[in-house]
Structure formats: structure tokens, C-alpha cells
PDB file of N, CA and C in Angstrom:
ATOM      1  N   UNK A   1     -17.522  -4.722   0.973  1.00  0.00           N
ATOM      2  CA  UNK A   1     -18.479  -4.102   1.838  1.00  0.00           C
ATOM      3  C   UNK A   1     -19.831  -4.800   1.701  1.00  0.00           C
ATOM      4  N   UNK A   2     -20.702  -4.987   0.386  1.00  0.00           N
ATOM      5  CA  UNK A   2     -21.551  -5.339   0.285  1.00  0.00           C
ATOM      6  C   UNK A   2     -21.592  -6.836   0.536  1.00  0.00           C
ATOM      7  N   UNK A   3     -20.077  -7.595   0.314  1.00  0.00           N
ATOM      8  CA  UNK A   3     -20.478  -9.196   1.080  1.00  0.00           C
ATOM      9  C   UNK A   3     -20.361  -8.887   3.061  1.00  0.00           C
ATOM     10  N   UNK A   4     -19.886  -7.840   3.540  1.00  0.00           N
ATOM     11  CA  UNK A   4     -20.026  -7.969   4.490  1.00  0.00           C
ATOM     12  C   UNK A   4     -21.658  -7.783   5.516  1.00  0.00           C
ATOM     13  N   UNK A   5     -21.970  -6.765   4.647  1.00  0.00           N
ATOM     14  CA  UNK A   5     -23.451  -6.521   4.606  1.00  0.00           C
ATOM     15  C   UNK A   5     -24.371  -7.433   4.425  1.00  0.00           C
ATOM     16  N   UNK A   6     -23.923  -8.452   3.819  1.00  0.00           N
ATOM     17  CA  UNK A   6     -24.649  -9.803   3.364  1.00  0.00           C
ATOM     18  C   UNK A   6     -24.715 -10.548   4.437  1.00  0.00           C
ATOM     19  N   UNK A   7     -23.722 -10.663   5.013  1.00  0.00           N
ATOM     20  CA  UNK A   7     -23.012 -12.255   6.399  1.00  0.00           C
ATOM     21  C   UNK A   7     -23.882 -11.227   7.223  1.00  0.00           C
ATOM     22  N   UNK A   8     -24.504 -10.183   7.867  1.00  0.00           N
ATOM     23  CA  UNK A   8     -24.982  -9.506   8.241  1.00  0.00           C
ATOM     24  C   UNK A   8     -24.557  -8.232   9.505  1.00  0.00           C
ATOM     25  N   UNK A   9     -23.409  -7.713   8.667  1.00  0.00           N
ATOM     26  CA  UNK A   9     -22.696  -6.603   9.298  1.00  0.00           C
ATOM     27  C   UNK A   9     -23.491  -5.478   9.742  1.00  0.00           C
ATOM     28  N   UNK A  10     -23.143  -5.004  10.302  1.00  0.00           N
ATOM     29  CA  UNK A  10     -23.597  -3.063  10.077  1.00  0.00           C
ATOM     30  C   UNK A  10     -22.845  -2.874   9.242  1.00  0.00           C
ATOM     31  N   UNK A  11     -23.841  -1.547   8.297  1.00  0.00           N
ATOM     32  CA  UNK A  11     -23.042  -0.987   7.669  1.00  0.00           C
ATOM     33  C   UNK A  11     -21.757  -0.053   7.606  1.00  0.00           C
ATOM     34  N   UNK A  12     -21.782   0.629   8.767  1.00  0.00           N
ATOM     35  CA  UNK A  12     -20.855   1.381   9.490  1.00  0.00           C
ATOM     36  C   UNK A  12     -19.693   0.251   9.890  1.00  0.00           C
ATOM     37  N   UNK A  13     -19.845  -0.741  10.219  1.00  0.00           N
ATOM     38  CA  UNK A  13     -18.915  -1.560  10.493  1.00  0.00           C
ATOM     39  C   UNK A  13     -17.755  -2.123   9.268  1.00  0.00           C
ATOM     40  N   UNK A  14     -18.842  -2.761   8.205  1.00  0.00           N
ATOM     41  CA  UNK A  14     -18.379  -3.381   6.843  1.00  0.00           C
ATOM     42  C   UNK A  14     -17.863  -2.118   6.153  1.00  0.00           C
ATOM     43  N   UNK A  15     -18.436  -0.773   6.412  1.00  0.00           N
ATOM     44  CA  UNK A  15     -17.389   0.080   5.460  1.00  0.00           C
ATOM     45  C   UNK A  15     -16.122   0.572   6.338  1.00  0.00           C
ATOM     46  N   UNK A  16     -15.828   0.472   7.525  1.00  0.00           N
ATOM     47  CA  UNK A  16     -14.813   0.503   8.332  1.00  0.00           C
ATOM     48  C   UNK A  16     -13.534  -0.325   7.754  1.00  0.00           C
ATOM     49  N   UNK A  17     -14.218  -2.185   7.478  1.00  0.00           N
ATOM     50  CA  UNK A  17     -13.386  -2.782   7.356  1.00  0.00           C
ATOM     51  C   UNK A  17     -12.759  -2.875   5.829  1.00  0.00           C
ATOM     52  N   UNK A  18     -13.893  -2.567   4.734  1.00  0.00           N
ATOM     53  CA  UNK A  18     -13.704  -2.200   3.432  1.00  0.00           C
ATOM     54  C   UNK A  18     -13.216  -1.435   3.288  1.00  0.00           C
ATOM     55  N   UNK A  19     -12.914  -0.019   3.995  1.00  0.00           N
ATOM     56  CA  UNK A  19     -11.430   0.933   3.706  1.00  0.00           C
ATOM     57  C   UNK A  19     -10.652   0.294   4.278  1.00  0.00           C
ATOM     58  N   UNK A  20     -10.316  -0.285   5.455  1.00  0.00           N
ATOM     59  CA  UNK A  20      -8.837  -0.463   5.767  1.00  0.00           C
ATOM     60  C   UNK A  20      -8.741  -1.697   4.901  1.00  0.00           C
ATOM     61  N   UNK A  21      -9.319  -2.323   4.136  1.00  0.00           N
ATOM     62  CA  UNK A  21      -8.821  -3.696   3.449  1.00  0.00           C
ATOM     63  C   UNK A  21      -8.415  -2.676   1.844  1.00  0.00           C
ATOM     64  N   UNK A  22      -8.847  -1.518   1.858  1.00  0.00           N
ATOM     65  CA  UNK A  22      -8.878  -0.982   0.326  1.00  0.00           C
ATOM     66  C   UNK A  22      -7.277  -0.059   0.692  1.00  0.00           C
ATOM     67  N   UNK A  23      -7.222   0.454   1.706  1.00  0.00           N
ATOM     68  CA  UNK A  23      -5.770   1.440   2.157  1.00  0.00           C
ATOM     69  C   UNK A  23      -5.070   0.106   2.035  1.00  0.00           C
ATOM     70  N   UNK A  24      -5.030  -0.474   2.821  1.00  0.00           N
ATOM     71  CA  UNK A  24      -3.783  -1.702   2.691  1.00  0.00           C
ATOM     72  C   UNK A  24      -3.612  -2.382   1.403  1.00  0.00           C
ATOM     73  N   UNK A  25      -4.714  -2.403   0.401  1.00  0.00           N
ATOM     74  CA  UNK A  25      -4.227  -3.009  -0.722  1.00  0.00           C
ATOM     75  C   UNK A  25      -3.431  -2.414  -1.588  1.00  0.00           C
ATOM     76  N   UNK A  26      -4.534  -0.614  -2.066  1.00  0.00           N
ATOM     77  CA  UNK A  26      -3.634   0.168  -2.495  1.00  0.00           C
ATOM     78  C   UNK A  26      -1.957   0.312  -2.293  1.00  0.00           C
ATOM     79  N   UNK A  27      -2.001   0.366  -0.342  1.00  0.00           N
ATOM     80  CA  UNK A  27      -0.290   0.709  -0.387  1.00  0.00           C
ATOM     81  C   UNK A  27       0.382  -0.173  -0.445  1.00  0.00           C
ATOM     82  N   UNK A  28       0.370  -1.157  -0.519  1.00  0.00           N
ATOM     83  CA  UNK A  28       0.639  -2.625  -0.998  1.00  0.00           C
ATOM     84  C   UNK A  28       1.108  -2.709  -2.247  1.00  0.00           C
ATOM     85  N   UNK A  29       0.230  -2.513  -3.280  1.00  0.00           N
ATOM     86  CA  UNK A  29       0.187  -2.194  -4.775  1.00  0.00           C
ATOM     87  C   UNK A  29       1.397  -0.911  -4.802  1.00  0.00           C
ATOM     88  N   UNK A  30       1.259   0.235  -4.347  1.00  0.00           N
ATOM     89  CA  UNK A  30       2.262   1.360  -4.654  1.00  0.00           C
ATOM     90  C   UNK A  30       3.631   0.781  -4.178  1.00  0.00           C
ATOM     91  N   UNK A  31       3.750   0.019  -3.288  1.00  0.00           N
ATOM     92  CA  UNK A  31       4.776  -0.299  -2.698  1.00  0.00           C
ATOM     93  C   UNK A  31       5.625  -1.032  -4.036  1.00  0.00           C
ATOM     94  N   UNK A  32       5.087  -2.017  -4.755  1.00  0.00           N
ATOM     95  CA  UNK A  32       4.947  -3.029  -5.849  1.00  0.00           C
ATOM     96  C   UNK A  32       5.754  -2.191  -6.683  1.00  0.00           C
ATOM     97  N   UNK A  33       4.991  -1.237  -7.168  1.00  0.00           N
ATOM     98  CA  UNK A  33       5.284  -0.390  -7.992  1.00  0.00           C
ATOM     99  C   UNK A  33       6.588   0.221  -8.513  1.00  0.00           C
ATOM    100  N   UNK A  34       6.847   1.095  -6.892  1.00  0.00           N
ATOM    101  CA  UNK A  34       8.417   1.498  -7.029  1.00  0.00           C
ATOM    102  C   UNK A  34       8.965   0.551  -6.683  1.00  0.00           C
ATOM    103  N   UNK A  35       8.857  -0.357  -6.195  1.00  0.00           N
ATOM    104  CA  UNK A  35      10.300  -1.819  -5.920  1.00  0.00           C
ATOM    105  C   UNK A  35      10.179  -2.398  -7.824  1.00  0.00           C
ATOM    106  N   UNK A  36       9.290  -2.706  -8.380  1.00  0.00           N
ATOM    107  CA  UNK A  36       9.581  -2.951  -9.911  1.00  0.00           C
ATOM    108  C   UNK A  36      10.135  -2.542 -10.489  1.00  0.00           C
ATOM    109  N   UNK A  37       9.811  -0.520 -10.442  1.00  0.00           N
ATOM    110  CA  UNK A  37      10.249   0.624 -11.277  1.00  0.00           C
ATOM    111  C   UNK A  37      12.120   0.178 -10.646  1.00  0.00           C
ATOM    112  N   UNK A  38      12.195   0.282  -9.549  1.00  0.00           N
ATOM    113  CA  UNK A  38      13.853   0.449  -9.087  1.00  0.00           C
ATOM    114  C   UNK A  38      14.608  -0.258 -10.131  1.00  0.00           C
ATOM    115  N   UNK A  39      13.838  -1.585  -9.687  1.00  0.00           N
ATOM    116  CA  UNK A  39      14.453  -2.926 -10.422  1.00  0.00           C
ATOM    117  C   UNK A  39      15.013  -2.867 -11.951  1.00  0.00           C
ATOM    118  N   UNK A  40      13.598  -2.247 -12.100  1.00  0.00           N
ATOM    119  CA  UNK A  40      13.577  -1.916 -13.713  1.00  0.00           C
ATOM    120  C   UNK A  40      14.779  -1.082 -14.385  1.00  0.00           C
ATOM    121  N   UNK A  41      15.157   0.090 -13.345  1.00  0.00           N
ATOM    122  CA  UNK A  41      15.813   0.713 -13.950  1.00  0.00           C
ATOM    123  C   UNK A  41      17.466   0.092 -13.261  1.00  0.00           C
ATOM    124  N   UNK A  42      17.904  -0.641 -12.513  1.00  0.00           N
ATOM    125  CA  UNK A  42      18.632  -1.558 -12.274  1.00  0.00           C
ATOM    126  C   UNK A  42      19.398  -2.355 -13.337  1.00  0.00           C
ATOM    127  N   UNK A  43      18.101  -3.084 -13.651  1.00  0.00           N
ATOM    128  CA  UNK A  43      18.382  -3.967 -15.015  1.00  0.00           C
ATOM    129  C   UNK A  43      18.464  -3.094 -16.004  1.00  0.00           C
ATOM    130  N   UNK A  44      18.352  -1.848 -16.579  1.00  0.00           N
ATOM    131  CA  UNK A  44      18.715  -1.161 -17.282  1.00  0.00           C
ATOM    132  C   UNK A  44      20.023  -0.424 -17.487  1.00  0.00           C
ATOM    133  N   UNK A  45      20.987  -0.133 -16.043  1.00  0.00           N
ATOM    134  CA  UNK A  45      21.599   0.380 -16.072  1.00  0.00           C
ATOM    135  C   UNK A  45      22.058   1.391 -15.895  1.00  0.00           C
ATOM    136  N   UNK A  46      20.462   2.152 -15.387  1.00  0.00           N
ATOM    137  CA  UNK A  46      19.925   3.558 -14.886  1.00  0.00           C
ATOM    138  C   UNK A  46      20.127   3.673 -13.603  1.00  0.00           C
ATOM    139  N   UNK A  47      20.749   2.467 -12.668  1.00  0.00           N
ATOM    140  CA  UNK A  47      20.798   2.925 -11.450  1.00  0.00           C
ATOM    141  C   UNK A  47      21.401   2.021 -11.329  1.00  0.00           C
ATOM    142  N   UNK A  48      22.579   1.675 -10.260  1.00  0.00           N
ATOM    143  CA  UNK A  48      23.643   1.101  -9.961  1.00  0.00           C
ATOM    144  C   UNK A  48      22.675   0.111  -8.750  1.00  0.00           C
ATOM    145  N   UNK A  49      23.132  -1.012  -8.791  1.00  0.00           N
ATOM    146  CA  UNK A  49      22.315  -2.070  -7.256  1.00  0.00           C
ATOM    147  C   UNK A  49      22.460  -1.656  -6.108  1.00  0.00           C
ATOM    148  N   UNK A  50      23.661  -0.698  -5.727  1.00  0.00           N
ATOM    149  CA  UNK A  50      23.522  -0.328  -4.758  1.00  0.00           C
ATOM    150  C   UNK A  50      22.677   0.703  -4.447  1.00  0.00           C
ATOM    151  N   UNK A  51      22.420   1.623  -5.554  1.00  0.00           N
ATOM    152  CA  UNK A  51      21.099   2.969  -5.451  1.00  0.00           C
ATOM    153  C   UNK A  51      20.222   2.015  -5.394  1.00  0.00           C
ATOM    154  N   UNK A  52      19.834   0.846  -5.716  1.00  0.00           N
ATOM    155  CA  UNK A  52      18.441  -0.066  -5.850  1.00  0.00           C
ATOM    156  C   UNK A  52      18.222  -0.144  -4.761  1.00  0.00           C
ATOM    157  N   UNK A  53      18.855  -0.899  -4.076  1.00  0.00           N
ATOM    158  CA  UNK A  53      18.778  -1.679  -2.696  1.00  0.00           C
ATOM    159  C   UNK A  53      18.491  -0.014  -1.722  1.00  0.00           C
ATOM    160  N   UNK A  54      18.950   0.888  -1.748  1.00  0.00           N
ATOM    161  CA  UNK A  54      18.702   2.189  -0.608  1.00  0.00           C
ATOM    162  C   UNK A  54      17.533   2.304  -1.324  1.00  0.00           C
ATOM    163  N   UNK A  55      17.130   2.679  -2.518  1.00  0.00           N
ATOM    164  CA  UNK A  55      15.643   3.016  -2.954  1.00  0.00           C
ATOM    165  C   UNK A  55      14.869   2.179  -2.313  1.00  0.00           C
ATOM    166  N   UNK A  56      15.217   0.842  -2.852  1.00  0.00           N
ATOM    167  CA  UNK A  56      13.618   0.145  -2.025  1.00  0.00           C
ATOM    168  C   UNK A  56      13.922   0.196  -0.904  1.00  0.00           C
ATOM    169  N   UNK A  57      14.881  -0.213   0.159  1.00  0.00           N
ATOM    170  CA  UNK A  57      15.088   0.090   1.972  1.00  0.00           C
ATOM    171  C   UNK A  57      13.786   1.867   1.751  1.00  0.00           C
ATOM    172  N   UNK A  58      14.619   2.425   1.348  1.00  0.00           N
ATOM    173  CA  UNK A  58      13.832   3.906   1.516  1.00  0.00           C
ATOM    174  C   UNK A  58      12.313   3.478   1.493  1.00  0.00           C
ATOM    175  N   UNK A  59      11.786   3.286   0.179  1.00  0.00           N
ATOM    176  CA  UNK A  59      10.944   3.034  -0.330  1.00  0.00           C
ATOM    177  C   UNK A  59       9.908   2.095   0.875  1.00  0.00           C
ATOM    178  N   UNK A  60      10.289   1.491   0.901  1.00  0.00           N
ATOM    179  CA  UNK A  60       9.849   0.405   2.140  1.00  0.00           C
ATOM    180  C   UNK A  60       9.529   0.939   3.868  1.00  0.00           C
ATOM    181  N   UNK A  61      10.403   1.745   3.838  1.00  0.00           N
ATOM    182  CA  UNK A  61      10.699   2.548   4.937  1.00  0.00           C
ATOM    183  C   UNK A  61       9.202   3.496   5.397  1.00  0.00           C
ATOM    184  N   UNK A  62       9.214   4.227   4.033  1.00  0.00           N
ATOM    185  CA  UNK A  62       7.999   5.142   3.967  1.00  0.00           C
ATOM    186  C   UNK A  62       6.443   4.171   3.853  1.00  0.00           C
ATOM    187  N   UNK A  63       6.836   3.260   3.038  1.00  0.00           N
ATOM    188  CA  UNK A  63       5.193   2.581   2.680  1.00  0.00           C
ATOM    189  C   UNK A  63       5.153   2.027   4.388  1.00  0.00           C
ATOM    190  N   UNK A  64       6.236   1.390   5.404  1.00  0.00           N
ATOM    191  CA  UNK A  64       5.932   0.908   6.313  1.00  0.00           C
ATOM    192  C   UNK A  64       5.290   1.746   7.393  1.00  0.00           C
ATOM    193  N   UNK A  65       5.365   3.087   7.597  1.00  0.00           N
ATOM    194  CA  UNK A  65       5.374   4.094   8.118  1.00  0.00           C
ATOM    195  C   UNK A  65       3.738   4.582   8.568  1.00  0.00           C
ATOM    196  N   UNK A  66       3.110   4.456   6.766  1.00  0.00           N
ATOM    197  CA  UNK A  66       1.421   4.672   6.718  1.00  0.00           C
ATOM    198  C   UNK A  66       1.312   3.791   7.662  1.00  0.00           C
ATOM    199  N   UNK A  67       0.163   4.685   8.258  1.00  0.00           N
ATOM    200  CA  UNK A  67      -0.624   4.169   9.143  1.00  0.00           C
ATOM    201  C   UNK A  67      -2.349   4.457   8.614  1.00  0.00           C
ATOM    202  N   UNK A  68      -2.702   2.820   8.356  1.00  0.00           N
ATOM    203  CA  UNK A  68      -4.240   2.824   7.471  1.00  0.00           C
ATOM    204  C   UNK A  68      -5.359   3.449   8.578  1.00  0.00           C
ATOM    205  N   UNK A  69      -5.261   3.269   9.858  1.00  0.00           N
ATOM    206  CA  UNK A  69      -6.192   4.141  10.564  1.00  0.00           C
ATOM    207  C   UNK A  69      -6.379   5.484  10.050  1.00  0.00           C
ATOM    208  N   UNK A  70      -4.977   5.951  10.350  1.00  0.00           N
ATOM    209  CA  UNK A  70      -5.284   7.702   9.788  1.00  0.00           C
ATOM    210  C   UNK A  70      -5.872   7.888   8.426  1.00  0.00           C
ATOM    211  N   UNK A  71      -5.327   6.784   7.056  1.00  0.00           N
ATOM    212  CA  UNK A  71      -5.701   7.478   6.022  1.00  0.00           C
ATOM    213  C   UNK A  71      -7.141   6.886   5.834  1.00  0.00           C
ATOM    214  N   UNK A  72      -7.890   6.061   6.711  1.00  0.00           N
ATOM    215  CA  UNK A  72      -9.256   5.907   6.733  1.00  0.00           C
ATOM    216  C   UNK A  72      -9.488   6.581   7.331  1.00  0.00           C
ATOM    217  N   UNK A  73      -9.504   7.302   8.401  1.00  0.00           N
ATOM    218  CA  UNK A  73     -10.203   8.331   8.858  1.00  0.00           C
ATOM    219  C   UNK A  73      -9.978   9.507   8.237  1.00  0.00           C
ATOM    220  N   UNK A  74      -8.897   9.952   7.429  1.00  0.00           N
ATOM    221  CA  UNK A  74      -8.473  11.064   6.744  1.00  0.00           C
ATOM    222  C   UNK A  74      -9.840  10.995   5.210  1.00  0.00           C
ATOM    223  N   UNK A  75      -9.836   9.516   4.798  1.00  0.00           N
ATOM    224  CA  UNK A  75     -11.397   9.665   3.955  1.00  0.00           C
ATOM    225  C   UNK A  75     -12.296   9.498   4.371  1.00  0.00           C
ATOM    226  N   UNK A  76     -12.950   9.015   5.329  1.00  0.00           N
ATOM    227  CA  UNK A  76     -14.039   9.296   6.259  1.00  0.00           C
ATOM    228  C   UNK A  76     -14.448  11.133   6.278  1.00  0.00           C
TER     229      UNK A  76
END
């Protein structure tokens, strides 16, 4: 936000684009998360490859779904 403010944004503008760059990273990152955790428990033995593969499809399914407009305007 504040380098956008710099190049000489509005501020209303640069924090527009600084949440949707901060929603998309986050769900990005969560997405990360449970596709590792699956894996993890995969290679463990805790879940068969085929429960892996529907978890992350699932998993993937839902993270694809967010829509970063709403949850920036939902913190707005």
C-alpha cells in the first residue's frame, strides 16, 4: 500500500489493491497448507492416495470458489 502511495496512488485506490493482493496471497497460502497437510498424511499412511487426490480436488474446489472481491469488501 504504502509503495503504492509512493508511485503516487490514491489512497483509496492502493488500499483496494493491497487487500485484493493480501486475500489472494493468504488463500493461496491456505490452499498450500491443506494440499501439504493431505500429502503429509499420505506419506504417512493416514490416508490412502486416493482420499489424497479427492481432498485436494475438494480442497481446490473450495479455495477456487473465493471470490477476493467479496472478502475485500466483506473487510472493508
Amino acid at each position: 500500500m504504502l509503495y503504492r502511495i509512493a508511485d503516487g496512488a490514491r489512497p483509496a485506490e492502493a488500499l483496494d489493491r493491497a487487500l485484493d493482493a493480501a486475500v489472494k496471497e493468504e488463500v493461496g497460502e491456505a490452499r498450500n497448507r491443506f494440499e501439504e497437510e493431505c500429502i503429509r498424511l499420505r506419506d504417512t499412511g493416514e490416508m490412502s492416495r486416493e482420499a489424497c487426490q479427492r481432498a485436494i480436488g475438494k480442497t481446490n474446489d473450495a479455495f477456487d470458489s473465493v471470490n477476493s472481491r467479496d472478502v475485500c469488501a466483506a473487510i472493508r
